[in-house]
N, C-alpha and C. Protein backbone atom coordinates (compact mmCIF):
# COMPACT_ATOMS: atom_id res chain seq x y z
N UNK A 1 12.47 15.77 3.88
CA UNK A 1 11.16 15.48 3.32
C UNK A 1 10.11 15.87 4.35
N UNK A 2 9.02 16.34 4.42
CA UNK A 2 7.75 16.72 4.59
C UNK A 2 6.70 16.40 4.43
N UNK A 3 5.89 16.41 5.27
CA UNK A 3 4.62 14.94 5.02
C UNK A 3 3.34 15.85 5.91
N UNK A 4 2.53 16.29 4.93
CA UNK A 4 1.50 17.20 5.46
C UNK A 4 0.18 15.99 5.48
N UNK A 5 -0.36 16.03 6.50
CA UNK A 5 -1.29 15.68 7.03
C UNK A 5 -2.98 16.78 6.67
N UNK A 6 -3.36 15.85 6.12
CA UNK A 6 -4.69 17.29 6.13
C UNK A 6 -6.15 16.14 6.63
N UNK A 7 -6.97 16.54 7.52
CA UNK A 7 -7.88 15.62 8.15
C UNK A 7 -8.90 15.62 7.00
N UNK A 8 -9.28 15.10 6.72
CA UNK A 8 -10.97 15.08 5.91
C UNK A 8 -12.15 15.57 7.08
N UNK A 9 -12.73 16.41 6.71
CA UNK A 9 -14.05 16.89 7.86
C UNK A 9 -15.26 15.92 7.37
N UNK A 10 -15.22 15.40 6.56
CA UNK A 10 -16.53 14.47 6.44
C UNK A 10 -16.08 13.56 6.66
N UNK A 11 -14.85 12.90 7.03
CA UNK A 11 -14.87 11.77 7.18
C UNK A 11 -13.44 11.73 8.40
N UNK A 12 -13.50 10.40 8.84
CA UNK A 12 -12.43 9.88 9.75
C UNK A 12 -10.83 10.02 9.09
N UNK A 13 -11.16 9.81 7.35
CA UNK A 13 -9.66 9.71 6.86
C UNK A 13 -8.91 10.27 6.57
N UNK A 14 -7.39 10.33 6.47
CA UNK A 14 -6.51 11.40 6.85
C UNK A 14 -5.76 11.81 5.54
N UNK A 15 -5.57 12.67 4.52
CA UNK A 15 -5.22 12.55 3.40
C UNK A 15 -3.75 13.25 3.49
N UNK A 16 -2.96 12.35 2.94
CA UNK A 16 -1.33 12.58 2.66
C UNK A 16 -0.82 13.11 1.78
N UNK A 17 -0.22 14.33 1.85
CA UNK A 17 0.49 14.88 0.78
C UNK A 17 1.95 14.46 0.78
N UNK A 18 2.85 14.04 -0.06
CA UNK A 18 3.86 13.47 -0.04
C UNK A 18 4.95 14.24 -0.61
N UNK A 19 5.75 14.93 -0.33
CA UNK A 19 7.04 15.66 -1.06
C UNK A 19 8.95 14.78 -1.28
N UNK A 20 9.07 15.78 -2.54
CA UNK A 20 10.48 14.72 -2.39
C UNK A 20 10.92 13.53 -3.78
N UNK A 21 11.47 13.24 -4.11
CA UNK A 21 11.26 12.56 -5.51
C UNK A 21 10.30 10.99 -5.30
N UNK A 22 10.28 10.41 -6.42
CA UNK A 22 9.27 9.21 -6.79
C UNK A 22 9.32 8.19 -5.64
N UNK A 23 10.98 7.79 -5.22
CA UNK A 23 11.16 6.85 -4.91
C UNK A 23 11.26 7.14 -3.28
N UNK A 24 11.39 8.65 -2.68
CA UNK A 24 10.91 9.00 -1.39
C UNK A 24 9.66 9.09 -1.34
N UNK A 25 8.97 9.51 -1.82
CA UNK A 25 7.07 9.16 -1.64
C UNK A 25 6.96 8.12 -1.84
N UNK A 26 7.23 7.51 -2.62
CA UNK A 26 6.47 5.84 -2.37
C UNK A 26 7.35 4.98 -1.32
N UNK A 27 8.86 5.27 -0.70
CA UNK A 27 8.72 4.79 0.75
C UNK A 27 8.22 5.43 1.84
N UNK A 28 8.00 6.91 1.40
CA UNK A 28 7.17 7.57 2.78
C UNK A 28 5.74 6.97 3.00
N UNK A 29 5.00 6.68 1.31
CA UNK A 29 3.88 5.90 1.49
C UNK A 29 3.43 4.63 1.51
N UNK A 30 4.63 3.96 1.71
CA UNK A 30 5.19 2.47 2.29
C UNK A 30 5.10 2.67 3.91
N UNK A 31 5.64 3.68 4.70
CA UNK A 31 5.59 3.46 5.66
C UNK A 31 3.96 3.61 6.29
N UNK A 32 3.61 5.03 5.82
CA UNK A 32 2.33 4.74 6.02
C UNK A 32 1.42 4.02 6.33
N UNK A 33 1.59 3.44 5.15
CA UNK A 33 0.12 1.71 4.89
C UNK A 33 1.19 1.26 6.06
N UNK A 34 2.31 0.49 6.04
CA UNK A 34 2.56 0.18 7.42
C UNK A 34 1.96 0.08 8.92
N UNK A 35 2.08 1.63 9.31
CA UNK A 35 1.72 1.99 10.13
C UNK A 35 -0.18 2.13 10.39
N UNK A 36 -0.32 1.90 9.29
CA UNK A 36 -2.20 1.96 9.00
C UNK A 36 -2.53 0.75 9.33
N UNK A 37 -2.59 -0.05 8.80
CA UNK A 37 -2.56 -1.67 9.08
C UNK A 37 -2.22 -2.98 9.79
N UNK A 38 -3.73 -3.64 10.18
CA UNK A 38 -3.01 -4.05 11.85
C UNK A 38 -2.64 -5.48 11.41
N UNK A 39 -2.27 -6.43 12.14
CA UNK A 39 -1.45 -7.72 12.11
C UNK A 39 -2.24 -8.62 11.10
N UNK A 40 -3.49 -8.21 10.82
CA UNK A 40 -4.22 -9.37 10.71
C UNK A 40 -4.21 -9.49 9.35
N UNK A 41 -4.29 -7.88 8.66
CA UNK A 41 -4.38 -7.10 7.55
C UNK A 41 -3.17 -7.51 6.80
N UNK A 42 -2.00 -7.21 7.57
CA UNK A 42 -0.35 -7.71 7.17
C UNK A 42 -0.79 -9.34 6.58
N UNK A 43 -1.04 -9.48 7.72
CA UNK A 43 -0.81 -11.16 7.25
C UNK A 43 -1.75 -11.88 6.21
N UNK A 44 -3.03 -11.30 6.15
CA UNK A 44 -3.90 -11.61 5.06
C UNK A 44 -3.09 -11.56 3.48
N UNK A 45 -2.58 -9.87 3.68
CA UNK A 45 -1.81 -9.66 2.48
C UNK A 45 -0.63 -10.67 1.76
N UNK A 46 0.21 -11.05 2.64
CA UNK A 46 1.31 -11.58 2.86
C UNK A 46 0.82 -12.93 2.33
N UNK A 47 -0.55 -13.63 2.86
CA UNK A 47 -0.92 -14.84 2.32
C UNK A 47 -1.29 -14.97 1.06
N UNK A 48 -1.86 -13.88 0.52
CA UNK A 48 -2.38 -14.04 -0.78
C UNK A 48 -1.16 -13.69 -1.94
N UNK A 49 0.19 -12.96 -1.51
CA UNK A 49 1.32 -12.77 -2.23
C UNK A 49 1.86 -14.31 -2.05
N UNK A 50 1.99 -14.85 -1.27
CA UNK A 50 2.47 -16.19 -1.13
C UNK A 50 1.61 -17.27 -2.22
N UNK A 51 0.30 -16.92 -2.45
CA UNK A 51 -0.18 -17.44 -2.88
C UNK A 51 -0.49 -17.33 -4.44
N UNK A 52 -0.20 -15.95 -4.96
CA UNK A 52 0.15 -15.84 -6.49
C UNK A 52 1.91 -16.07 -6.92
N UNK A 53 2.69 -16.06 -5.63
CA UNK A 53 3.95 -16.70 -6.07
C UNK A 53 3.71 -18.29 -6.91
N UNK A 54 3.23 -18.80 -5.77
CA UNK A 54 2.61 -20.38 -5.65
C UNK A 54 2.39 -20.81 -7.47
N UNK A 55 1.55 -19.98 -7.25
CA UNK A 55 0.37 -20.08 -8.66
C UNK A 55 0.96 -19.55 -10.34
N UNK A 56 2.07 -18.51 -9.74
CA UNK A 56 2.30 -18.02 -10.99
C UNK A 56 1.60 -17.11 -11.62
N UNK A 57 0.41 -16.51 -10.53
CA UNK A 57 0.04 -15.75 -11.22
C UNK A 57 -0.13 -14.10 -11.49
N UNK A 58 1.16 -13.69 -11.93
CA UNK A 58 1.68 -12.63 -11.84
C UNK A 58 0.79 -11.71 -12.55
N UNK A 59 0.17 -12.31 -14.20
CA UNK A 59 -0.74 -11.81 -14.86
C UNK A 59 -1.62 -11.09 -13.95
N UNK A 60 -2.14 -11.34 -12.84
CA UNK A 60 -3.82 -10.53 -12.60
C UNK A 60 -2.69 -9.50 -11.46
N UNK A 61 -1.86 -9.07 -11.54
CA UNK A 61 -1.05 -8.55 -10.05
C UNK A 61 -2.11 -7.32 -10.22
N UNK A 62 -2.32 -6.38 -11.40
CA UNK A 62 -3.04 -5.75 -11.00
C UNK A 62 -4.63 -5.42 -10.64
N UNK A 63 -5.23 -5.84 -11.34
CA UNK A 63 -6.59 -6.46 -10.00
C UNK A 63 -6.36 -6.57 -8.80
N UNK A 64 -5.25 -7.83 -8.36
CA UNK A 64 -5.19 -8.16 -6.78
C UNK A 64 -4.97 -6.66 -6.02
N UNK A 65 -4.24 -5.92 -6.89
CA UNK A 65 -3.13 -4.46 -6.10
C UNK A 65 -4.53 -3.81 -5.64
N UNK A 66 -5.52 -3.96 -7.23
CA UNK A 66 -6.68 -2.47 -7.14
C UNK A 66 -7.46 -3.18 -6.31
N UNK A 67 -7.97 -4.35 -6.12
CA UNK A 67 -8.85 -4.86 -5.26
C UNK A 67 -8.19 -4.63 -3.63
N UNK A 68 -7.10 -4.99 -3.33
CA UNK A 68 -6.55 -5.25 -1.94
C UNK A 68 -6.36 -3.98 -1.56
N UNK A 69 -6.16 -2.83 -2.53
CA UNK A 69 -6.32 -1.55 -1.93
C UNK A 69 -7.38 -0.66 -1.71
N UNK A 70 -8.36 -1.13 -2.61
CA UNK A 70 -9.42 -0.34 -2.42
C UNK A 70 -10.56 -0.93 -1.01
N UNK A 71 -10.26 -2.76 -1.16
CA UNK A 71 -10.99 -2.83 0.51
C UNK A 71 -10.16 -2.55 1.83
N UNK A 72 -9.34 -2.28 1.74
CA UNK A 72 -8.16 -1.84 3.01
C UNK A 72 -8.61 -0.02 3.10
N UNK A 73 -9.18 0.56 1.87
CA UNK A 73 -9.33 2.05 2.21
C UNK A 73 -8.24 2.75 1.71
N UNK A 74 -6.85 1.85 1.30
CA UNK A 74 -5.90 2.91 0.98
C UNK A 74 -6.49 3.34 -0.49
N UNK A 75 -6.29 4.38 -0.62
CA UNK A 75 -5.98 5.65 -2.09
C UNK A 75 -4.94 6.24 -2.54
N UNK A 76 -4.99 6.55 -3.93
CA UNK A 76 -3.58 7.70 -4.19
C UNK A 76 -2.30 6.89 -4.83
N UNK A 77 -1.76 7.67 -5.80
CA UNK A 77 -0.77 7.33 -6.66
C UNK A 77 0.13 6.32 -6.11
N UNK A 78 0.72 6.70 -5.00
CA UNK A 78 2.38 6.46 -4.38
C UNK A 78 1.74 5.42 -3.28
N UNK A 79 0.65 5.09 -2.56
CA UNK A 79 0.53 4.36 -1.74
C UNK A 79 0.14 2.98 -2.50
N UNK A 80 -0.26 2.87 -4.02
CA UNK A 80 -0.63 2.08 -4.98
C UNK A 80 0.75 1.63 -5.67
N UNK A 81 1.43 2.81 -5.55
CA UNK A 81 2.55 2.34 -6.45
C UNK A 81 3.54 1.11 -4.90
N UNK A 82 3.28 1.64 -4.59
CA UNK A 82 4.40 0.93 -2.80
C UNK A 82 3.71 -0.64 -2.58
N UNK A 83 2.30 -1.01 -2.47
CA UNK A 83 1.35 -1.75 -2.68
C UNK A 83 1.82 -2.62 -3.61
N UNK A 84 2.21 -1.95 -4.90
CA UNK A 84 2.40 -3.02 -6.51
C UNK A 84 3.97 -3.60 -5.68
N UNK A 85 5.06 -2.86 -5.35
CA UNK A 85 6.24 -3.42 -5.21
C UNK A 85 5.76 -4.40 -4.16
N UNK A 86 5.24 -4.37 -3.14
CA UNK A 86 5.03 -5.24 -2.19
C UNK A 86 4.63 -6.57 -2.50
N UNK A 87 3.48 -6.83 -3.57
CA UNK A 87 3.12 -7.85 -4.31
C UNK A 87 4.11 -8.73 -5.45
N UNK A 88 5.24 -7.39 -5.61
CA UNK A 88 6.14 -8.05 -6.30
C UNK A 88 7.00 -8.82 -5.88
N UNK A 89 7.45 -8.62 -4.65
CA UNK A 89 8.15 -8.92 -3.59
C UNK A 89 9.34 -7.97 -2.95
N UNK A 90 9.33 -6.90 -3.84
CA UNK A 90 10.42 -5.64 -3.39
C UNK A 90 10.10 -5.08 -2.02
N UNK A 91 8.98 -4.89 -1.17
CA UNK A 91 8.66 -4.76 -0.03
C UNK A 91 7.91 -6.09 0.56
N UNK A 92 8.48 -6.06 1.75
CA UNK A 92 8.00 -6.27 3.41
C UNK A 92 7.59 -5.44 4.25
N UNK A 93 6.40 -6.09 5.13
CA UNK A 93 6.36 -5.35 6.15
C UNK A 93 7.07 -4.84 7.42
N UNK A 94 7.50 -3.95 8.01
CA UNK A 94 8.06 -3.72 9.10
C UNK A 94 7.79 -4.45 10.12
């Protein structure tokens, strides 16, 4: 698998092209957000999944996904789709 990097010139952020079938891009873009995201970010996340376990409230998962990704900065199919499993509980962080 292959993972092209292309810089954005207007901006700081780094845009990912992902190769390889469904379920290798969305752990290549699992590792990613990983590696993007610092302790504090992890653990914010981690609290608020703990906290729709709690609640039961699986109904709004997607709001929480589009909201928690769009203020973190992540974008893009496969880093959204990696995001939804994480909330589901199929991923952890490294």
């Amino acid at each position: 698998m292959k993972r092209i990097i292309r810089e954005n010139t207007l901006s700081t952020k780094q845009h990912y092209e992902f190769e390889g079938t469904d379920e290798q891009r969305t752990e290549e873009a699992w590792e990613v957000t990983c590696g993007y995201l610092g302790a504090k970010q992890k653990k914010t996340l981690e609290g608020i999944r703990s906290q729709m376990k709690e609640q039961s409230a699986w109904e709004q998962l997607e709001p929480v996904v589009n909201m928690s990704t769009l203020c973190l900065g992540i974008d893009g199919y496969y880093p959204l789709r990696a995001m939804t499993e994480f909330f589901q509980g199929k991923r952890d962080f490294s």
